[in-house]
N, C-alpha and C. Protein backbone atom coordinates (compact mmCIF):
# COMPACT_ATOMS: atom_id res chain seq x y z
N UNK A 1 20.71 -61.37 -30.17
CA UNK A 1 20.19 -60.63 -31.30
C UNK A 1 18.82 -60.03 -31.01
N UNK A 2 17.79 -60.81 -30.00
CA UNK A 2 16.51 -60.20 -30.21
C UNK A 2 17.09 -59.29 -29.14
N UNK A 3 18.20 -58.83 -28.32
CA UNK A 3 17.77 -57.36 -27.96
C UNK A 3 18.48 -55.71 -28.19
N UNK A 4 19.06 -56.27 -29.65
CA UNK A 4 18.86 -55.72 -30.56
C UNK A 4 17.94 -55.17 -31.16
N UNK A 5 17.21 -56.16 -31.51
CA UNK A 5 16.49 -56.11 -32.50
C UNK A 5 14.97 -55.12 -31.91
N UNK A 6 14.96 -55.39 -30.26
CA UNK A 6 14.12 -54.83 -29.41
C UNK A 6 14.39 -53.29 -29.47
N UNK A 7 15.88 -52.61 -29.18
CA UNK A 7 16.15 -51.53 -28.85
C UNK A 7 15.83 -50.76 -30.07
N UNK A 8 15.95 -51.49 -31.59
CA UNK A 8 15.99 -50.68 -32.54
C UNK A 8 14.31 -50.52 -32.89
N UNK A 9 13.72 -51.38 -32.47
CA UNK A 9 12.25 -51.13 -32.59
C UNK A 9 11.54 -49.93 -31.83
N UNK A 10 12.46 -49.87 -30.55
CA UNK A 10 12.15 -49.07 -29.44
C UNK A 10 12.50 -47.75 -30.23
N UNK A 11 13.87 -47.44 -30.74
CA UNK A 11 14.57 -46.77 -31.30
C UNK A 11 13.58 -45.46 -32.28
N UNK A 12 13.38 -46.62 -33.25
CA UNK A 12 11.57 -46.17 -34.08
C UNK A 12 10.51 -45.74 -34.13
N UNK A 13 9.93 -46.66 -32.86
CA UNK A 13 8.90 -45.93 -32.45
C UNK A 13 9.04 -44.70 -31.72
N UNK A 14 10.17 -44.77 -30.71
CA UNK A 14 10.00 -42.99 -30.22
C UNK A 14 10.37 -41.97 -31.06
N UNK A 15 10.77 -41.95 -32.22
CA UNK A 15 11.20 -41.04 -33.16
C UNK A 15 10.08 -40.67 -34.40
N UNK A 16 9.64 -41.96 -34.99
CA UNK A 16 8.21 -41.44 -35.13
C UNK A 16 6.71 -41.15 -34.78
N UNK A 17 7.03 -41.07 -33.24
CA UNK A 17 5.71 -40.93 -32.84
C UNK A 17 6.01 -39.49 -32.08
N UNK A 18 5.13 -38.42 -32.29
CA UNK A 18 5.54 -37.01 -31.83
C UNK A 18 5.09 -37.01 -29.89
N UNK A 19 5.99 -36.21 -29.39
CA UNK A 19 5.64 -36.12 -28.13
C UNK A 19 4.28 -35.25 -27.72
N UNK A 20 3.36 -36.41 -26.87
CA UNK A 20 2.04 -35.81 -27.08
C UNK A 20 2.10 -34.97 -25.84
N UNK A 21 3.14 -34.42 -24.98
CA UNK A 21 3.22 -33.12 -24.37
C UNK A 21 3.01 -32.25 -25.24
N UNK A 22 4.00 -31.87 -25.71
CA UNK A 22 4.10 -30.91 -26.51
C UNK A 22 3.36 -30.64 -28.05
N UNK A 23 2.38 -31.45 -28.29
CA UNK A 23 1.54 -31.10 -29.17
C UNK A 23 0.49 -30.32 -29.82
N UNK A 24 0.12 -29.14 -30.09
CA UNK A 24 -0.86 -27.99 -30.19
C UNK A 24 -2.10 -29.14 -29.55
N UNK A 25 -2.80 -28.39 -29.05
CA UNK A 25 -4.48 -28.64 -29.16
C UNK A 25 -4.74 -27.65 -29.68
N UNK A 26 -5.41 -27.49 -30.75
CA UNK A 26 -5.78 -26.84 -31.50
C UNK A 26 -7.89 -27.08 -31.33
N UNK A 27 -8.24 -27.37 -30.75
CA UNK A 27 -9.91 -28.18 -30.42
C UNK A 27 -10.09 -26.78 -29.90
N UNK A 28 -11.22 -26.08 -30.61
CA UNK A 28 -11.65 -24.95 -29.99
C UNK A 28 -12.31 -25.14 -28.63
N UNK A 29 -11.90 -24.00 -27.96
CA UNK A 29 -12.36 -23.44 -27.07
C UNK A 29 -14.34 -23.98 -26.54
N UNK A 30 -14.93 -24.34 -25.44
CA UNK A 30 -15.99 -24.40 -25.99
C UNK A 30 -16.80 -22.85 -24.88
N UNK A 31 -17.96 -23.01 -24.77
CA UNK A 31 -18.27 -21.56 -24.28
C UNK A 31 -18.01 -21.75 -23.17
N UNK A 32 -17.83 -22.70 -21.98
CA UNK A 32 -18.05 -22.88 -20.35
C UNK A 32 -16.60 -22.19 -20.59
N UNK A 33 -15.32 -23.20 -21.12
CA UNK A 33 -14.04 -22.86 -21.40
C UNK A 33 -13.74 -21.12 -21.78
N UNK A 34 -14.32 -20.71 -22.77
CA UNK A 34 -14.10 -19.59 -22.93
C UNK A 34 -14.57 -18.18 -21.98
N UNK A 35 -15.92 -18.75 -21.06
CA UNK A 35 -16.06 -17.80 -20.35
C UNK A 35 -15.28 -17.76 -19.05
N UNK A 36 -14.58 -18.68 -18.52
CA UNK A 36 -13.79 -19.44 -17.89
C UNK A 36 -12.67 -18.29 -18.07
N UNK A 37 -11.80 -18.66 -19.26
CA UNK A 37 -10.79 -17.57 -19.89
C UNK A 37 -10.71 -15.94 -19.47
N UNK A 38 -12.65 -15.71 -20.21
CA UNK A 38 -12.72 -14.52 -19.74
C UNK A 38 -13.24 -13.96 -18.51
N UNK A 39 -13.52 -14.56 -17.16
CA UNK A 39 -13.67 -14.18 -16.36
C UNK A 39 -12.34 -13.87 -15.66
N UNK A 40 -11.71 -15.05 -15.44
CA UNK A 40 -9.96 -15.07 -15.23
C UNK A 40 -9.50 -13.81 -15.93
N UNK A 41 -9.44 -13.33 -17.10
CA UNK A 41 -8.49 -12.38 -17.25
C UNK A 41 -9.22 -10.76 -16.98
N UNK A 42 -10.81 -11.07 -16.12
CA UNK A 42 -11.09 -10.21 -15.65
C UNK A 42 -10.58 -9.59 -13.50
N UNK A 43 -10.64 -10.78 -13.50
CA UNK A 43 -10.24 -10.87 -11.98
C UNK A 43 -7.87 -10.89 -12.42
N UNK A 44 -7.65 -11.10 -13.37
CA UNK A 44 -6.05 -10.54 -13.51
C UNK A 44 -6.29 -9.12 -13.18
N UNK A 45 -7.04 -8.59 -14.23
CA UNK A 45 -6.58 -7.26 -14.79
C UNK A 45 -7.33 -6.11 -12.62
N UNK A 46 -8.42 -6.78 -12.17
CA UNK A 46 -9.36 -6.46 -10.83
C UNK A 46 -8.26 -6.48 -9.72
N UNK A 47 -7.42 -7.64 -9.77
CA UNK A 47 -6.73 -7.56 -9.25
C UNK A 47 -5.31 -6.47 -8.06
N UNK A 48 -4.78 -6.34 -9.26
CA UNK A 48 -3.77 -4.68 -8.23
C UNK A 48 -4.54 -3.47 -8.87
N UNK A 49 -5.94 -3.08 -9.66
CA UNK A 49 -6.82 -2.31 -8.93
C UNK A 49 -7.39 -2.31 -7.62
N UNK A 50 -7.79 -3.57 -7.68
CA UNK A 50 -8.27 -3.27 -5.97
C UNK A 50 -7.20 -3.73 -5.19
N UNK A 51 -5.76 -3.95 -5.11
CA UNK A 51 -4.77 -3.46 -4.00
C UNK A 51 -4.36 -2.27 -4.02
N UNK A 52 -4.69 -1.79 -5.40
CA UNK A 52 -4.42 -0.01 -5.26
C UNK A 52 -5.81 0.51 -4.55
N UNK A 53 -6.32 0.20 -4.51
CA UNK A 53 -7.93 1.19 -3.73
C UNK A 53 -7.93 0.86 -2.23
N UNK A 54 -7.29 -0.77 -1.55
CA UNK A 54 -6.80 -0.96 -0.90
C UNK A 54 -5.91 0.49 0.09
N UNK A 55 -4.86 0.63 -0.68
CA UNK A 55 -3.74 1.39 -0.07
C UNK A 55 -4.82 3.10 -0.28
N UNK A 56 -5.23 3.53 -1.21
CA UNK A 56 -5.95 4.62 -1.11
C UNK A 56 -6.94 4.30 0.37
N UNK A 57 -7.92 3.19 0.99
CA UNK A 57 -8.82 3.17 1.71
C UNK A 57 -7.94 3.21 3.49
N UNK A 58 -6.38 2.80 2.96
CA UNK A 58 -5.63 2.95 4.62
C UNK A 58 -4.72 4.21 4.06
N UNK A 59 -5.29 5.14 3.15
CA UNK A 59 -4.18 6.46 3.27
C UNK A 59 -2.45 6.15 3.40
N UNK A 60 -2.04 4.92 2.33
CA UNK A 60 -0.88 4.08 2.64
C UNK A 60 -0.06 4.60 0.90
N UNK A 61 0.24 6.03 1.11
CA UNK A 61 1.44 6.35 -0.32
C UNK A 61 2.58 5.76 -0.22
N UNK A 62 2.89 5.48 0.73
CA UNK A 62 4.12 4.14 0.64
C UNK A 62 3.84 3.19 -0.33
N UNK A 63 2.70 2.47 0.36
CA UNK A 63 2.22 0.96 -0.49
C UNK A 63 1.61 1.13 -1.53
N UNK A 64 1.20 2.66 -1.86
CA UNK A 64 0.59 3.07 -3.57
C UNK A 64 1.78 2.53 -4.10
N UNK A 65 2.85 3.57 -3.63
CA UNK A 65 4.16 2.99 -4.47
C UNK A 65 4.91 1.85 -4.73
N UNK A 66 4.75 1.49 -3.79
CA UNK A 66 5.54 -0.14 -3.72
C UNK A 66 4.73 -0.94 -4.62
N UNK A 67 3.35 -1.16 -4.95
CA UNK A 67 2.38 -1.50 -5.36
C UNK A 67 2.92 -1.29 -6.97
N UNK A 68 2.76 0.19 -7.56
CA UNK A 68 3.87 0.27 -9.03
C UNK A 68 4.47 0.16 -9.19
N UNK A 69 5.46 0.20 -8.50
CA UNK A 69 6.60 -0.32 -8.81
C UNK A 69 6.78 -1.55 -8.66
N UNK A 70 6.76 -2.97 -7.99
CA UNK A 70 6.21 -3.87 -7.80
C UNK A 70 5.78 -4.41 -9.13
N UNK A 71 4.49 -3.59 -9.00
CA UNK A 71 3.77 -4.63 -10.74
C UNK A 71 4.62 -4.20 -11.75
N UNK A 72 4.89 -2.61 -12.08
CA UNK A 72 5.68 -2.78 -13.08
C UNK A 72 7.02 -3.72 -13.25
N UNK A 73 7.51 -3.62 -12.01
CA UNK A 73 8.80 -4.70 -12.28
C UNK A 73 8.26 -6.30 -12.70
N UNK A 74 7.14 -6.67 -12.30
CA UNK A 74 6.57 -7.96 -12.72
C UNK A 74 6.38 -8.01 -14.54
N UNK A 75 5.45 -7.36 -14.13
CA UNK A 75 4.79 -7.45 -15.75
C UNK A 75 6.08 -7.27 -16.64
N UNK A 76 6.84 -6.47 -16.24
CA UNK A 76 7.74 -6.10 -17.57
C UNK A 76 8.78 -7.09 -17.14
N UNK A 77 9.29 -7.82 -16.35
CA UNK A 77 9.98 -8.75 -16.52
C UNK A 77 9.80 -10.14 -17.49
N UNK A 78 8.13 -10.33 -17.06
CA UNK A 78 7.62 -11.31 -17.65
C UNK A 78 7.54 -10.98 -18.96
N UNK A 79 7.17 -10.03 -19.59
CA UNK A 79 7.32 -9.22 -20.43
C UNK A 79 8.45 -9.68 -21.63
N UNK A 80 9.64 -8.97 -20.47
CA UNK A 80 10.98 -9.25 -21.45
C UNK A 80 11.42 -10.86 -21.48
N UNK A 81 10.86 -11.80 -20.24
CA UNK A 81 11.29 -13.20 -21.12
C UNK A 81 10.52 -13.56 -22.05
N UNK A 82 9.32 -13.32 -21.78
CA UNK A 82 8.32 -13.76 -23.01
C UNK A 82 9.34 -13.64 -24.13
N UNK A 83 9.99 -12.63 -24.55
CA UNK A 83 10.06 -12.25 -25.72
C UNK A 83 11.83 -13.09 -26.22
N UNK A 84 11.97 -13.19 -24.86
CA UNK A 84 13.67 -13.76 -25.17
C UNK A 84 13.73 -15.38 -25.14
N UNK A 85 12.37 -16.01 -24.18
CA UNK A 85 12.43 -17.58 -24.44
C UNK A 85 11.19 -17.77 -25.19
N UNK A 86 11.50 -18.50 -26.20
CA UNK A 86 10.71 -18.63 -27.55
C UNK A 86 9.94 -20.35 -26.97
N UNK A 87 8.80 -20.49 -26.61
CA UNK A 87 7.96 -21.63 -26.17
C UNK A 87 6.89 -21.62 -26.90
N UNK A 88 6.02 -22.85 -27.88
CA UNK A 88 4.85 -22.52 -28.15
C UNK A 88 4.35 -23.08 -27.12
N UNK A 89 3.05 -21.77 -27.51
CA UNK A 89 1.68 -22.24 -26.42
C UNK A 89 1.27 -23.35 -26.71
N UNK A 90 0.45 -24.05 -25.70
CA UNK A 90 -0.06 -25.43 -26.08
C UNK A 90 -1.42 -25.19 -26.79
N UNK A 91 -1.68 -24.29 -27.37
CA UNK A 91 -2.51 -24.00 -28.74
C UNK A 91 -2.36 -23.92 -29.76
N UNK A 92 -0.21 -23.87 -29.97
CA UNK A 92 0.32 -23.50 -31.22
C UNK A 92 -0.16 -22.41 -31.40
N UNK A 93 -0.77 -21.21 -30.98
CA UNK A 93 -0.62 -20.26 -31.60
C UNK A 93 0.45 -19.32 -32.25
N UNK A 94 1.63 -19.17 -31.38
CA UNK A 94 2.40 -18.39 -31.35
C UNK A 94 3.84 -19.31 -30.27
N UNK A 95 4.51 -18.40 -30.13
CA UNK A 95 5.93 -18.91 -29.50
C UNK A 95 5.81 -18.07 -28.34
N UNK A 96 4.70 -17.24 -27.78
CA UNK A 96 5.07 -16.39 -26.21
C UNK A 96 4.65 -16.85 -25.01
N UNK A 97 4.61 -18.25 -25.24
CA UNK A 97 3.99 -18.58 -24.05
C UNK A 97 4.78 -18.86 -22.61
N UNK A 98 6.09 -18.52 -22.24
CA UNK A 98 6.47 -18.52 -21.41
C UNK A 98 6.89 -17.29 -20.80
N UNK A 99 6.66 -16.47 -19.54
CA UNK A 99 6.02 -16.96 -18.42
C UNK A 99 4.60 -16.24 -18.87
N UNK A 100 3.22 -16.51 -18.28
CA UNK A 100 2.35 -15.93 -18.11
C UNK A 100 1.91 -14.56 -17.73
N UNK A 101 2.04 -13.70 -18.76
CA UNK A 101 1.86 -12.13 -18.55
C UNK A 101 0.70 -12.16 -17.71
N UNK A 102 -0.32 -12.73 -18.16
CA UNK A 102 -1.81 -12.64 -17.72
C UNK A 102 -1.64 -12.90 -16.03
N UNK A 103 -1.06 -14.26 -15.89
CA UNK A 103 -0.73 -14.81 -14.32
C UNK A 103 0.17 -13.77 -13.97
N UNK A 104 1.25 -13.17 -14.12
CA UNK A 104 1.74 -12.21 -13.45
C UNK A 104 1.31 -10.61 -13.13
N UNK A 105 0.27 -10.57 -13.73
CA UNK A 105 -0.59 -9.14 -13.83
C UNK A 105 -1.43 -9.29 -12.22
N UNK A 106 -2.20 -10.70 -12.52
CA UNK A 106 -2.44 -10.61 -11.16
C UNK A 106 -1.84 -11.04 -9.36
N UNK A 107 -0.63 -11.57 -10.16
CA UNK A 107 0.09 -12.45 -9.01
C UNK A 107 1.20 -11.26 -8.19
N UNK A 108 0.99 -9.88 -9.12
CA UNK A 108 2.00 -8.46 -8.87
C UNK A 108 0.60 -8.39 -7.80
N UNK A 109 -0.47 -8.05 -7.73
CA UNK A 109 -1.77 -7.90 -6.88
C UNK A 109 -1.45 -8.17 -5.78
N UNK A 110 -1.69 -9.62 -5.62
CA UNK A 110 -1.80 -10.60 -4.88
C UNK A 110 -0.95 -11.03 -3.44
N UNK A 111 0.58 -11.34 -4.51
CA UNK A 111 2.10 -10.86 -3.96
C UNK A 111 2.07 -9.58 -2.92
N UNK A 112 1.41 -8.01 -3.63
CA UNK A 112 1.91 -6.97 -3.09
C UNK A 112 0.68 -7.05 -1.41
N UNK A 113 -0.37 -7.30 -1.36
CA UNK A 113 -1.66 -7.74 -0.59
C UNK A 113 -0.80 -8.60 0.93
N UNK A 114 -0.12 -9.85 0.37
CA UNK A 114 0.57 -10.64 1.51
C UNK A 114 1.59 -10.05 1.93
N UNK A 115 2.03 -9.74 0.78
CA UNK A 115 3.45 -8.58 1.95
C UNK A 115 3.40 -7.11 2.58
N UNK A 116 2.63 -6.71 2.10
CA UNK A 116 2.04 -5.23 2.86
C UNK A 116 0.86 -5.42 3.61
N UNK A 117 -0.12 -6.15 4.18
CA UNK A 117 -0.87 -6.46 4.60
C UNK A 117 -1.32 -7.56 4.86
N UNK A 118 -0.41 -8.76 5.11
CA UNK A 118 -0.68 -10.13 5.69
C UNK A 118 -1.59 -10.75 5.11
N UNK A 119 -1.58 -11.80 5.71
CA UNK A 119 -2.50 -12.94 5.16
C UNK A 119 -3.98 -12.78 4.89
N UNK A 120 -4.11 -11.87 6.04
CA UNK A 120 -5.53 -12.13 5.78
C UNK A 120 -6.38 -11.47 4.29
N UNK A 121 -5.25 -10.18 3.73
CA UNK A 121 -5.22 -9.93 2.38
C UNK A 121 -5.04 -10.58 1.27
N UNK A 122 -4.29 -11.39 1.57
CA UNK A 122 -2.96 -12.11 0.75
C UNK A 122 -3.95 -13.49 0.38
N UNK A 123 -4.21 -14.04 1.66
CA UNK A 123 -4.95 -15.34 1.07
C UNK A 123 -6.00 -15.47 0.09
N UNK A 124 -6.94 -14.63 0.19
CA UNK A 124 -7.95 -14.65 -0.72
C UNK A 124 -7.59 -14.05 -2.17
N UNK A 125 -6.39 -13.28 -2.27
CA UNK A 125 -5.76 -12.71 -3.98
C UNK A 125 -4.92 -13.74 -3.64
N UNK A 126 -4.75 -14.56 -3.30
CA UNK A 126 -3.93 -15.74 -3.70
C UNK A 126 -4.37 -16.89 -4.21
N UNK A 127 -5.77 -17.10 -3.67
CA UNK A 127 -6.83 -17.73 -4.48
C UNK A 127 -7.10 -17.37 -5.97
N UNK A 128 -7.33 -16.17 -5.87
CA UNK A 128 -7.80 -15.68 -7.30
C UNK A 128 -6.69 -15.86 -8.12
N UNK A 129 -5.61 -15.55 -7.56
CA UNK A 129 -4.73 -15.86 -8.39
C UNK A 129 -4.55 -17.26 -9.19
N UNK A 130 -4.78 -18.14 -8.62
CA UNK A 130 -4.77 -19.39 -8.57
C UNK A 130 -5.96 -19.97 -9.52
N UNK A 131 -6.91 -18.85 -9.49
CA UNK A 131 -8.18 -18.99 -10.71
C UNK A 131 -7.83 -18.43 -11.80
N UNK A 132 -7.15 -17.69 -12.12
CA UNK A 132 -6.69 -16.69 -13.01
C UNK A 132 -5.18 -18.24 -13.61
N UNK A 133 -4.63 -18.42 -12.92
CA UNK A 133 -3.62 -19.16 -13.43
C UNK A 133 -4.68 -20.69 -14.12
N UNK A 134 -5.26 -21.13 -13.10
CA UNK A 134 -6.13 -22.17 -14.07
C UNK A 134 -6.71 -21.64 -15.34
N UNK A 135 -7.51 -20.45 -15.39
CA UNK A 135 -8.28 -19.74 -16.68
C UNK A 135 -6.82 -19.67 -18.07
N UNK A 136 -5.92 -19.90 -17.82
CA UNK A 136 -4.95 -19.51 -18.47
C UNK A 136 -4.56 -21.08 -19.10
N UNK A 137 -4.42 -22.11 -18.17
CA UNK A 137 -3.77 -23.21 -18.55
C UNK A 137 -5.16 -23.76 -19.29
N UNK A 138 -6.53 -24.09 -18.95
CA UNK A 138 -7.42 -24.66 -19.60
C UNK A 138 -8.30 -24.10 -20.78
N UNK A 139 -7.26 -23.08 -21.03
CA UNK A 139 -7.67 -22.39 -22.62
C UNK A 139 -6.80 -22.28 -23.10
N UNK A 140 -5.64 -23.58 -22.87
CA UNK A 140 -4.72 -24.00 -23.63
C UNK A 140 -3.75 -22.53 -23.96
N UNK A 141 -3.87 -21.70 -23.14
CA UNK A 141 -2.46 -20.33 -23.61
C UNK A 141 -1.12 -21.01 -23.00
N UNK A 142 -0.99 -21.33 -21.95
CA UNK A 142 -0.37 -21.58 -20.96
C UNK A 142 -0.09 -23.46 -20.53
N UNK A 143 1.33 -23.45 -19.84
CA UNK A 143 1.30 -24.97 -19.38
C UNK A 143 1.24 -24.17 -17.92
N UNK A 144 1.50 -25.05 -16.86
CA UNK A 144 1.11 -24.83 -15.52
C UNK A 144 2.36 -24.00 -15.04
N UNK A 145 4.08 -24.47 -15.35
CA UNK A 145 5.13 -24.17 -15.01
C UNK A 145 5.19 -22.49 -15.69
N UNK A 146 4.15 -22.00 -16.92
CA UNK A 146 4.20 -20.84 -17.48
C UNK A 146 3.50 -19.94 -16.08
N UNK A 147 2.73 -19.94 -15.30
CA UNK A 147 1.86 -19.66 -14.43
C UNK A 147 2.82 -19.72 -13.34
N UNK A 148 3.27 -20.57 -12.68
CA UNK A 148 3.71 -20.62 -11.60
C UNK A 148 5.02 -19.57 -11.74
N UNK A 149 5.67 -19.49 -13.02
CA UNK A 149 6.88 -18.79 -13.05
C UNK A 149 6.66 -17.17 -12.95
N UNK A 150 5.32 -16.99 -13.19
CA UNK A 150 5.07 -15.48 -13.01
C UNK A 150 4.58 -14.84 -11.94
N UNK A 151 3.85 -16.52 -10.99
CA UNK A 151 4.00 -16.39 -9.22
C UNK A 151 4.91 -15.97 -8.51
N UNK A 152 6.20 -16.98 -8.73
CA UNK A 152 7.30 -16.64 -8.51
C UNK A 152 8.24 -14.78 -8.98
N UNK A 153 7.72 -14.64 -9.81
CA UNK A 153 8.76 -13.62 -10.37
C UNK A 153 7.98 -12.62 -9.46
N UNK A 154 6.49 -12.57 -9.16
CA UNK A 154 5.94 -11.50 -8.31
C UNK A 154 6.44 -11.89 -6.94
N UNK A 155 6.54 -12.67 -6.57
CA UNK A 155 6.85 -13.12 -5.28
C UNK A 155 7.86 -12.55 -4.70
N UNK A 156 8.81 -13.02 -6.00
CA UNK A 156 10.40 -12.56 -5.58
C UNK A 156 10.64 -10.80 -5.31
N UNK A 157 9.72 -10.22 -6.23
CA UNK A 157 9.99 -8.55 -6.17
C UNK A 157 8.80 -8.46 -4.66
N UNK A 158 8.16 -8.99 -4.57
CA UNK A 158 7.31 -8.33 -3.07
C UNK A 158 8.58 -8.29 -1.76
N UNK A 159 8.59 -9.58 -2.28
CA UNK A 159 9.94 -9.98 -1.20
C UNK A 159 10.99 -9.14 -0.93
N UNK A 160 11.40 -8.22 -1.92
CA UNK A 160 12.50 -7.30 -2.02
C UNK A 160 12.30 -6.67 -1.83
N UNK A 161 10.57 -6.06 -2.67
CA UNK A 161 10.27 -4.35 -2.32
C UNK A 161 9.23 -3.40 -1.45
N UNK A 162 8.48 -4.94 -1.08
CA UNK A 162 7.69 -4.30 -0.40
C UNK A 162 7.75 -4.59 1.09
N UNK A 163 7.47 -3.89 1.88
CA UNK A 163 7.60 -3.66 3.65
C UNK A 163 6.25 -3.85 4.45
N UNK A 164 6.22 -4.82 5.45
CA UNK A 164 4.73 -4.52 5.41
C UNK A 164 4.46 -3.32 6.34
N UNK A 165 2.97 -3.31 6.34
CA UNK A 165 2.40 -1.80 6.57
C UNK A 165 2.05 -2.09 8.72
N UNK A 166 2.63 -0.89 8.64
CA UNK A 166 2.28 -0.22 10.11
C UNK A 166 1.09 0.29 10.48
N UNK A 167 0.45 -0.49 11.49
CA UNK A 167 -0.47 -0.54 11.41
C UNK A 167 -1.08 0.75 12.66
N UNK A 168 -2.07 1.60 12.49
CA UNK A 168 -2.35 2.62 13.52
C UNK A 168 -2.11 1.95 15.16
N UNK A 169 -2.77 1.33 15.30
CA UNK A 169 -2.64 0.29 16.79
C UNK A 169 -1.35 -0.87 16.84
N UNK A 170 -0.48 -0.48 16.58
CA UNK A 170 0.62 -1.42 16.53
C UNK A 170 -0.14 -2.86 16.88
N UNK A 171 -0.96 -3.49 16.44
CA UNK A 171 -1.27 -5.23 16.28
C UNK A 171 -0.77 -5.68 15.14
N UNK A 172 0.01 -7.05 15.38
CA UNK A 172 0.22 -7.83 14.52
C UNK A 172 0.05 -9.24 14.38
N UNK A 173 -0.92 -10.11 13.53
CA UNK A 173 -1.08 -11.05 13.09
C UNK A 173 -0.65 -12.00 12.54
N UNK A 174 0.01 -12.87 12.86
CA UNK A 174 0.56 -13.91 11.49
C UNK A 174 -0.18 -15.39 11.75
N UNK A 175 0.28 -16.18 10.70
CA UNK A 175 -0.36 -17.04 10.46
C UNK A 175 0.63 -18.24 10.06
N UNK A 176 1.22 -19.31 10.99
CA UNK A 176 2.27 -20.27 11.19
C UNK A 176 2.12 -21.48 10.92
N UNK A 177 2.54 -22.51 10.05
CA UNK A 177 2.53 -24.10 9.95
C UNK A 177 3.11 -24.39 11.55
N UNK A 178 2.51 -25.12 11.50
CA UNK A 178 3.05 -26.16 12.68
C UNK A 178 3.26 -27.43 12.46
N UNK A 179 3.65 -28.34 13.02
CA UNK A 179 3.71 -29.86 13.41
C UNK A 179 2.51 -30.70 13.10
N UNK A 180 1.28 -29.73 13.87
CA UNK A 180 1.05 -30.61 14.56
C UNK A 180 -0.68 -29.73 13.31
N UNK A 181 -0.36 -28.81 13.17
CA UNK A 181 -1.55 -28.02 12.40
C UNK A 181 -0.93 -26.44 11.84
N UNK A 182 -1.49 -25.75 12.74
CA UNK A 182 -1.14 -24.38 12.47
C UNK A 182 -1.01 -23.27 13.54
N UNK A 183 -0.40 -22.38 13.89
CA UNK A 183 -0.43 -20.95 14.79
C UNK A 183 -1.09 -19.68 14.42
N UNK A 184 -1.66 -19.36 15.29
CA UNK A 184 -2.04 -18.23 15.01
C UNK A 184 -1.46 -16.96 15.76
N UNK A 185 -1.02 -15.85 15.81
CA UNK A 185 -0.17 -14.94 16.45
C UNK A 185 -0.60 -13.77 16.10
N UNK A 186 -0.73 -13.40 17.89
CA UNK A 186 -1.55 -11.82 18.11
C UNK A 186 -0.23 -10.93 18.36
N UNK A 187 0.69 -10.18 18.23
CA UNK A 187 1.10 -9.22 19.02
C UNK A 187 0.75 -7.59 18.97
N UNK A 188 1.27 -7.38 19.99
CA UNK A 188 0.97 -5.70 20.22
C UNK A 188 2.10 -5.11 20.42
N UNK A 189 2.52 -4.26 19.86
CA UNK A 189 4.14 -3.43 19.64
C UNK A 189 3.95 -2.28 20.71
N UNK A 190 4.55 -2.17 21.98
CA UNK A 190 4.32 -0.72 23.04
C UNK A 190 5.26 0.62 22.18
């Protein structure tokens, strides 16, 4: 009988006690937090401006294009789930919080940087990105999986649409995990 009597207690308590995942924080914002917010959605929006000034500074109308088209396919994807999976933010404000428009504004940047111009582009808008996705989750708009999903969704269209860029001196660079650390790789195309 007592484990019965255990399960139905158990039973109780998880039903009236609300899941404190999913609970608004509603605790305003304070100023470190809020400037936090707004620096992040300044370095989103800085972002595929400066991979577009980028492709203007190597005379690259290929990668202008790939670059719009690219973000537009991001943003407006993220866009249209926002609007089709109904999530509240963990502010309770509203129900659009899945995937991160804001994180995918700059992760279309970032994305287009590593695949048209390697790492050595790529890493540092991959950082920012990565500041821009924190500015999002610790002003409570966003959970972390809202952010990462709009990584991904840029990721996936670089992956498809963009080519990387040919470079005047045929050199190419990459940058390899290893075993044991990492590779680094020079070639030269005759």
């Amino acid at each position: 009988m007592t484990f019965f009597r255990a399960t139905a207690l158990l039973a109780i308590m998880t039903t009236a006690t609300p899941a404190f995942a999913f609970t608004p924080n509603t605790a305003p914002l304070t100023k470190s937090e809020k400037r936090i917010e707004q620096i992040g959605t300044g370095v989103a929006i800085a972002l595929p401006l400066v991979a577009g000034g980028i492709t203007l500074l190597k005379h690259d109308r290929v990668g202008a294009a790939q670059l719009l088209v690219e973000s537009a396919l991001t943003v407006g994807t993220a866009f249209a789930l926002k609007q089709i999976v109904k999530e509240r933010r963990p502010n309770g404000s509203d129900y659009k919080s899945f995937p991160s428009d804001t994180t995918a504004i700059a992760a279309s940047g970032s994305s287009f940087l590593w695949a048209r111009y390697g790492w050595q582009y790529g890493l540092p808008a991959a950082g920012l990105t990565e500041f821009v996705a924190y500015s999002r989750i610790q002003a409570h708009q966003h959970r972390w999986y809202d952010t990462l999903a709009s990584s991904a969704i840029a990721a996936g269209y670089s992956a498809v649409l963009v080519t990387p860029f040919k470079r005047k001196y045929n050199i190419d660079t990459s940058l390899e995990a290893a075993p044991d650390g990492a590779v680094v790789r020079m070639s030269y195309a005759w």
